[in-house]
Protein backbone atom coordinates (compact mmCIF):
# COMPACT_ATOMS: atom_id res chain seq x y z
CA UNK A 1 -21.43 -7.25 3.44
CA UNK A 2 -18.28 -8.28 1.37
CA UNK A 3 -16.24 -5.98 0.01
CA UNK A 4 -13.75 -5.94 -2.33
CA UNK A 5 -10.33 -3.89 -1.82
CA UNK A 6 -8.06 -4.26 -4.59
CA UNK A 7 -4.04 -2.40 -3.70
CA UNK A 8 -5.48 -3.49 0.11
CA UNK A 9 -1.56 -4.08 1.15
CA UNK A 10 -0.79 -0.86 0.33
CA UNK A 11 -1.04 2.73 2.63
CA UNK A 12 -4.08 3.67 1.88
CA UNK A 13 -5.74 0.41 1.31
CA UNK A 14 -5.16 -1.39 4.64
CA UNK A 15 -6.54 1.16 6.47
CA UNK A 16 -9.68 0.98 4.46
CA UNK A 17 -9.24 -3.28 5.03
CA UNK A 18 -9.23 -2.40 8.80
CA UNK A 19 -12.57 0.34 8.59
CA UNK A 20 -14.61 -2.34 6.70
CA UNK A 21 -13.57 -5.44 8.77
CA UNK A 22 -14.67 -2.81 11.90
CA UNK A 23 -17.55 -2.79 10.22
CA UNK A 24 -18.46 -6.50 10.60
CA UNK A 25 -17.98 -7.01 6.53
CA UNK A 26 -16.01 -9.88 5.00
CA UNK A 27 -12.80 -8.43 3.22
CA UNK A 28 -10.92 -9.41 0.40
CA UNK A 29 -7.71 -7.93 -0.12
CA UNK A 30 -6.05 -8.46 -3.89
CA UNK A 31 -2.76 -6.74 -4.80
CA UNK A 32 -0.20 -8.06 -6.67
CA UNK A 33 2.78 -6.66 -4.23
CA UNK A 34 4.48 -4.47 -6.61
CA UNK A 35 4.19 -1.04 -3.96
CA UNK A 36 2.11 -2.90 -1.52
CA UNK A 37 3.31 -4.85 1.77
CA UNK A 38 1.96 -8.11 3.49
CA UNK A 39 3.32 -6.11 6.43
CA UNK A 40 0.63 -3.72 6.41
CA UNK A 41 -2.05 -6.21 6.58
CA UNK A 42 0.16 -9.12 8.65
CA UNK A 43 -2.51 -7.91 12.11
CA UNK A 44 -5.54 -8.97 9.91
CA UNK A 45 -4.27 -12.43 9.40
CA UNK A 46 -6.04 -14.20 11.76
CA UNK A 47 -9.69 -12.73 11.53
CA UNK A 48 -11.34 -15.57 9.85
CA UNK A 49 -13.66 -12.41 7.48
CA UNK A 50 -10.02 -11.22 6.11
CA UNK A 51 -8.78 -13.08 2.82
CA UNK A 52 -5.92 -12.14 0.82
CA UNK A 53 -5.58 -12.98 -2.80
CA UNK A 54 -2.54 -12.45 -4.73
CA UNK A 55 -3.40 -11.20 -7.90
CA UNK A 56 -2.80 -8.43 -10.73
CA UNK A 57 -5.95 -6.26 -11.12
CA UNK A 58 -4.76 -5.69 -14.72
CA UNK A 59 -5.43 -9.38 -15.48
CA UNK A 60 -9.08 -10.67 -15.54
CA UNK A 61 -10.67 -11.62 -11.42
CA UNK A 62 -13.12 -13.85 -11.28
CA UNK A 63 -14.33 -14.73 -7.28
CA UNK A 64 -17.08 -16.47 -5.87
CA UNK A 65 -19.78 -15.69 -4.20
CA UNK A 66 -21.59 -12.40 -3.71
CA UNK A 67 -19.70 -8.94 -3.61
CA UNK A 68 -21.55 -6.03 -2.31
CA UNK A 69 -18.72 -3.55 -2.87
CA UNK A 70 -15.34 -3.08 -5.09
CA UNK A 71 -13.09 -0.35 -4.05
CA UNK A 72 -10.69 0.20 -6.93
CA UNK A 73 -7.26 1.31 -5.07
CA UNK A 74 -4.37 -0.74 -6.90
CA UNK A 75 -1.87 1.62 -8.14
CA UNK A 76 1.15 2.98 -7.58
CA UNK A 77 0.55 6.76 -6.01
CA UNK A 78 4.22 8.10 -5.42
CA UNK A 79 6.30 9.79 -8.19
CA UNK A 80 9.04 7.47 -7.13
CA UNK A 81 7.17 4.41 -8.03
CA UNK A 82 5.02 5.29 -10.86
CA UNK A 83 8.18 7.07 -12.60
CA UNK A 84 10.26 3.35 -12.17
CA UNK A 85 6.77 1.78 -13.29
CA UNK A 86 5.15 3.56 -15.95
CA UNK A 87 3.80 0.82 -17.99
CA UNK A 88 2.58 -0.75 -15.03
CA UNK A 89 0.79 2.20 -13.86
CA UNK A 90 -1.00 2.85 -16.69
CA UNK A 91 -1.76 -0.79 -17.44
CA UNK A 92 -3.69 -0.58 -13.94
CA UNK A 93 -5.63 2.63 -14.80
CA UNK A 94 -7.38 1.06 -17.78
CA UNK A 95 -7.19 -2.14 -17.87
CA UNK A 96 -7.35 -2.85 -13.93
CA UNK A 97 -10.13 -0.27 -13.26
CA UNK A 98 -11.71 -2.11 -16.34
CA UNK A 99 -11.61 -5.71 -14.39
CA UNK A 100 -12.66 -4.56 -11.09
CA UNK A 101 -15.53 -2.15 -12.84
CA UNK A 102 -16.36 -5.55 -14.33
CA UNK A 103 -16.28 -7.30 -11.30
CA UNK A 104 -18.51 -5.09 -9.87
CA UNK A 105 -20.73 -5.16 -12.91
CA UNK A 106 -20.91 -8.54 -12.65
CA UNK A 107 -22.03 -8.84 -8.80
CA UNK A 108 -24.38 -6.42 -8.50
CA UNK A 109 -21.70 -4.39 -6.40
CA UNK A 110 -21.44 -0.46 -5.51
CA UNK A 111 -17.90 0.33 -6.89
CA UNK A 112 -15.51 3.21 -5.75
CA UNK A 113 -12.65 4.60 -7.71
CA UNK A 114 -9.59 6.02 -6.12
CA UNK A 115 -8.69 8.91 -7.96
CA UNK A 116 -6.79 11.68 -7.43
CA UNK A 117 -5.83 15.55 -7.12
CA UNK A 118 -2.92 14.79 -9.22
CA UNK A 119 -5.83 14.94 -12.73
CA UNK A 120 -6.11 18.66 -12.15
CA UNK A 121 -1.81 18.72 -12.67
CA UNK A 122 -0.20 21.81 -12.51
CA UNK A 123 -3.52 23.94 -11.94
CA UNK A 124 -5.05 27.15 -13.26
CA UNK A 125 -7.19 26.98 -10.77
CA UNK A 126 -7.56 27.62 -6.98
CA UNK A 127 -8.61 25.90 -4.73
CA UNK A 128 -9.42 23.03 -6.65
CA UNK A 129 -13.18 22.18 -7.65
CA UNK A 130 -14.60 19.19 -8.64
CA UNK A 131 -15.49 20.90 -11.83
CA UNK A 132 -12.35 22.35 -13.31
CA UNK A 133 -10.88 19.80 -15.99
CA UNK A 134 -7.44 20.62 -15.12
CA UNK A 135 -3.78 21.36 -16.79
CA UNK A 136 -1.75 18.40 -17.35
CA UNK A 137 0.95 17.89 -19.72
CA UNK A 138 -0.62 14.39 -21.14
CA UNK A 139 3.41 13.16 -22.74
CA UNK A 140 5.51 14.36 -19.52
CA UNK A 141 6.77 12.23 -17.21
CA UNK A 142 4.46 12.30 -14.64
CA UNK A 143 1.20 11.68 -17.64
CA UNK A 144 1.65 7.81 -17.14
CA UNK A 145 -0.16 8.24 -13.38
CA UNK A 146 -2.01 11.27 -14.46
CA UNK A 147 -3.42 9.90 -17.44
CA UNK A 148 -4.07 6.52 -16.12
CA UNK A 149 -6.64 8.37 -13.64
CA UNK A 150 -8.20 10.29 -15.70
CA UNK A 151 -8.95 7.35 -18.59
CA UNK A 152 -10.58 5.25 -15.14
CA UNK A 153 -12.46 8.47 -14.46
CA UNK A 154 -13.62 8.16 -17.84
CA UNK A 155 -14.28 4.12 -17.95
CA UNK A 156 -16.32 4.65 -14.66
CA UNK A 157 -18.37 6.81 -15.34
CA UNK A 158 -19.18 5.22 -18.93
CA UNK A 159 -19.96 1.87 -16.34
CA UNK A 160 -22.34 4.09 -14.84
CA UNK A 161 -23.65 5.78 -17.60
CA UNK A 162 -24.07 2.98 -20.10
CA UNK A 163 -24.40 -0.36 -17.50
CA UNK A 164 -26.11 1.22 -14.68
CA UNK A 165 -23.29 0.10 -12.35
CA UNK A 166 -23.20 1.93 -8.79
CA UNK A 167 -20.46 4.37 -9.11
CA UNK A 168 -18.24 6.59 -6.86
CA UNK A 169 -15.21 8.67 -7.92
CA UNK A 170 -12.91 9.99 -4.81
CA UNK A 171 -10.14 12.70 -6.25
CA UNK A 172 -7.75 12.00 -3.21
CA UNK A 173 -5.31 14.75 -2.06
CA UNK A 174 -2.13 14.57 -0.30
CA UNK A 175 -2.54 11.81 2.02
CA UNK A 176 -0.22 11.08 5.09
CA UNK A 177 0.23 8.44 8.37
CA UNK A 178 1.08 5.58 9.92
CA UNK A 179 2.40 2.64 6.94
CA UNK A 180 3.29 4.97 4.52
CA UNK A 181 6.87 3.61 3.34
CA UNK A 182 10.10 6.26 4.30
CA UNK A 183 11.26 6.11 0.53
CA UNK A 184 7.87 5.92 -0.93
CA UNK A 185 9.69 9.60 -2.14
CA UNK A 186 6.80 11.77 -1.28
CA UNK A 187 7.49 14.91 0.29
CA UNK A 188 6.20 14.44 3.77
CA UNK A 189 7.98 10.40 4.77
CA UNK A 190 11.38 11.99 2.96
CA UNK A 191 11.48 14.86 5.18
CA UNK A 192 10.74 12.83 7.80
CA UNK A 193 13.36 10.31 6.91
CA UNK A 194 16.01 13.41 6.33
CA UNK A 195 15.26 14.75 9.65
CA UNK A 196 15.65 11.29 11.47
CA UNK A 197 18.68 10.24 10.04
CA UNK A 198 20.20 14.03 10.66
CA UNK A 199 20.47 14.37 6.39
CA UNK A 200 19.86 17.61 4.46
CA UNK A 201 16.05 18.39 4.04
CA UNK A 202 16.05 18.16 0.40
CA UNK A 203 13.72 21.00 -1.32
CA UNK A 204 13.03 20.90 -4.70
CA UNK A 205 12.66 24.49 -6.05
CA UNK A 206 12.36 27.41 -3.62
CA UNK A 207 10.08 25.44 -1.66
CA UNK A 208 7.26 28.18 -2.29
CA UNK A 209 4.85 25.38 -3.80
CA UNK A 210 2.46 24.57 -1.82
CA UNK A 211 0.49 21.15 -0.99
CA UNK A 212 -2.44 20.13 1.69
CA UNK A 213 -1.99 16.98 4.09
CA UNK A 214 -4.65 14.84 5.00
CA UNK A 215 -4.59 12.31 7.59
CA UNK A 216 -5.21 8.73 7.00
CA UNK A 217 -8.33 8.55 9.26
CA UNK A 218 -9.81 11.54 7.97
CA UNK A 219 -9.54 10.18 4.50
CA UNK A 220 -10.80 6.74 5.09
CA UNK A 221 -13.68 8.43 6.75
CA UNK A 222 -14.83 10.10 3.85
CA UNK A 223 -14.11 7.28 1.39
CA UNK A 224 -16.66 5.37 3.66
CA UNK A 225 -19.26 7.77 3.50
CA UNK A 226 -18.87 8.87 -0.16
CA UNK A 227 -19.28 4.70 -0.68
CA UNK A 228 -22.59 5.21 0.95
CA UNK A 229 -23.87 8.37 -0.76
CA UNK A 230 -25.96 8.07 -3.58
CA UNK A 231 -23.45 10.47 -6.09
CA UNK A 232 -21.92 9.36 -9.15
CA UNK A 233 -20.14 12.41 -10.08
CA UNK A 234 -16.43 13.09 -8.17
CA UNK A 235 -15.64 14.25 -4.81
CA UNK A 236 -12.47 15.56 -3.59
CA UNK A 237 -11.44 14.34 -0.44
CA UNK A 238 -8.24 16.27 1.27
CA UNK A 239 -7.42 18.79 3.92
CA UNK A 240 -7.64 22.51 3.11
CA UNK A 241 -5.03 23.40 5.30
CA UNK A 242 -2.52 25.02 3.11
CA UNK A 243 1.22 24.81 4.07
CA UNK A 244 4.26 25.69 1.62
CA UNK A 245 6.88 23.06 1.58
CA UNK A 246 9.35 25.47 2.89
CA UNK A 247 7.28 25.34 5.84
CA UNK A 248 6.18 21.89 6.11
CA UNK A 249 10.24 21.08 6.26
CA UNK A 250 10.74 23.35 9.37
CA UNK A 251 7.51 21.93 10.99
CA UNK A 252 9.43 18.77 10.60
CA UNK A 253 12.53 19.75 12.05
CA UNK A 254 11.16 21.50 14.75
CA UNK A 255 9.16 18.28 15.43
CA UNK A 256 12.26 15.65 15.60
CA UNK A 257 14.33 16.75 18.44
CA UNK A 258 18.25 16.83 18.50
CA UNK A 259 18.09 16.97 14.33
CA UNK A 260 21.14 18.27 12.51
CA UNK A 261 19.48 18.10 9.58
CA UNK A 262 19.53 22.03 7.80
CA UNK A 263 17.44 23.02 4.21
CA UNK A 264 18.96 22.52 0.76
CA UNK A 265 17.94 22.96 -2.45
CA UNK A 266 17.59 21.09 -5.52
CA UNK A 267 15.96 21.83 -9.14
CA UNK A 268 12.27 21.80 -9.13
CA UNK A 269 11.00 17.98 -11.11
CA UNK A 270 9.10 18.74 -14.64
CA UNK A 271 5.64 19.28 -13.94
CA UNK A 272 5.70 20.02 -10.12
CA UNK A 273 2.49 21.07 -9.32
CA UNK A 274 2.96 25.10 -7.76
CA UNK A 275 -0.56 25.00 -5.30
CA UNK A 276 -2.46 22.06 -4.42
CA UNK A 277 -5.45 22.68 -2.26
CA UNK A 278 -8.73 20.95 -2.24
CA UNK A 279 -12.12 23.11 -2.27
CA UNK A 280 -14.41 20.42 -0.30
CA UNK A 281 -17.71 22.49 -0.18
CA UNK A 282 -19.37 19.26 -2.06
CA UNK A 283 -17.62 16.67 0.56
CA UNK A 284 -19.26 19.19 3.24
CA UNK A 285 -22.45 19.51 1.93
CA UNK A 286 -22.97 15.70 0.66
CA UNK A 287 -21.47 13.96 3.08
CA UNK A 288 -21.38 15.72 6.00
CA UNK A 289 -17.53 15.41 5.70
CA UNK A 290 -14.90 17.55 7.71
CA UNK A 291 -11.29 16.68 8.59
CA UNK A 292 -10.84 16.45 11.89
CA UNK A 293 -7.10 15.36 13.16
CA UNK A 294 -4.89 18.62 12.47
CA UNK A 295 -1.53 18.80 10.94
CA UNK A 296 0.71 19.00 14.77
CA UNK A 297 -1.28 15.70 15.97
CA UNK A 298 -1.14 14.01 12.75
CA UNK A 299 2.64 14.66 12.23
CA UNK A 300 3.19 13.60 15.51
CA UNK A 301 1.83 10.51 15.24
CA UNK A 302 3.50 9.69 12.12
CA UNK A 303 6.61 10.42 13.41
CA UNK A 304 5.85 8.03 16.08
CA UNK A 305 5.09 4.87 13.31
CA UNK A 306 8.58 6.26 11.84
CA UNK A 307 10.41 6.06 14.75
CA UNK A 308 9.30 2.70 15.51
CA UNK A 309 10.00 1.21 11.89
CA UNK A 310 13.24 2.75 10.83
């Protein structure tokens, strides 16, 4: 097989560069660097199957050669970098999932979108199905990244719909582990950060919203399998372990030993979502899909990557 990983420098997307080279398929990685890192993909150099192409999904690809599958992951993900790149961000919603959907048009090629939990914004309701249509406030500041998903939701499925293409939609929740960056600004890698460098544990609000961490692994495991399936439609893909942020920050400190770092609080960001947990009943029942690494081991071991990068 070759597959197609665009945003394959970033978190998420080298570790999905390292499950399909595992696999025996020939990669190729295209991001254009803006949130990604050559760093994360520098051990995949050398394997002769692994090709990187520097390139702007939001301009027009053209490769040679068969593709079997295009997995659409180029975007920034973290409030911090879709808030300093809003034009950007959008412009690789639409008219980068529009290229790669083309792409994959074009070869014959199964196609997965990375979506996310973050179309269902500030939600209504809870846990979060598949099938609710969600809250979002489409002009706030935080509608460049939610929009931008929701329009490639859109273009996807009218790829599927209208050209027949091979489609997959994975709504991706809160997402943690080794290469995430320390000032990517998501709440886990800044607590972590606080808590190494003995700073105030920032907390935005009372700290009494709540959000659900999936590990790396567990997420690329169910990307692959969704990939697979033969389901159009999207599937949610997160851990249903609840945890407030209040208590994610004292997991934290309690984790990083000889800390002086103590709980403040700041004003809550417009548009916060309150609750964010994923139902998974359809990643259960379709996929045979369960997380499997828990919160203690998984924050351990991204501690560890922390520790060895800061």
């Amino acid at each position: 097989m070759r597959t197609v990983i665009t945003g394959g420098a970033g978190f998420v997307g080298s570790h999905l560069c390292e499950r399909f080279l595992d696999d025996g398929d020939e990669v190729v990685c295209v991001d254009n660097l803006l949130t990604g890192s050559l760093k994360n993909i520098d051990q995949l150099a050398a394997d002769p199957r692994f090709r990187f192409v520097r390139h702007d999904i939001s301009e027009p690809i053209e490769l040679d050669g068969p593709v079997d599958n295009v997995l659409h992951f180029a975007s920034p993900a973290s409030p911090v970098d879709y808030l300093a790149h809003p034009i950007p961000t959008l412009k690789v919603g639409s008219l980068g999932t529009h290229n790669a959907l083309g792409l994959a048009k074009a070869k014959d090629a199964r196609f997965l979108l990375a979506s996310t939990s973050e179309i269902y914004g500030d939600p209504d309701v809870h846990p979060q199905r598949e099938d609710y249509w969600g809250n979002v406030n489409t002009i706030g500041p935080r509608g460049c990244y939610d929009e931008a998903k929701r329009f490639a939701e859109a273009i996807t499925m009218a790829y599927h719909r209208f050209h027949g293409v091979k489609t997959h939609i994975v709504r991706i929740f809160n997402t943690y582990g080794p290469r995430m960056r320390l000032n990517d600004g998501r709440v886990l890698p800044n607590f972590m950060k606080q808590a190494l460098r003995g700073d105030p544990i920032t907390i935005y609000g009372k700290g009494e919203q709540t959000r659900s961490f999936c590990y790396v692994t567990d997420l690329v495991d169910g990307i692959h399998r969704l990939l697979k399936a033969d389901y159009a439609l999207p599937v949610n893909i997160g851990n249903p372990s609840e945890i407030t942020v209040h208590q994610l920050a004292e997991e934290i400190i309690a984790l990083v030993e000889g800390t002086k770092s103590r709980i403040v609080y700041n004003d809550l960001p417009e548009d916060d979502p309150k609750r964010r947990k994923p139902d998974i009943t359809k990643a259960q029942t379709l996929l045979g899909w369960n997380p499997i690494v828990d919160r203690p081991d998984g924050l351990k071991r991204t501690l560890a990557y922390f520790r060895s990068v800061v």
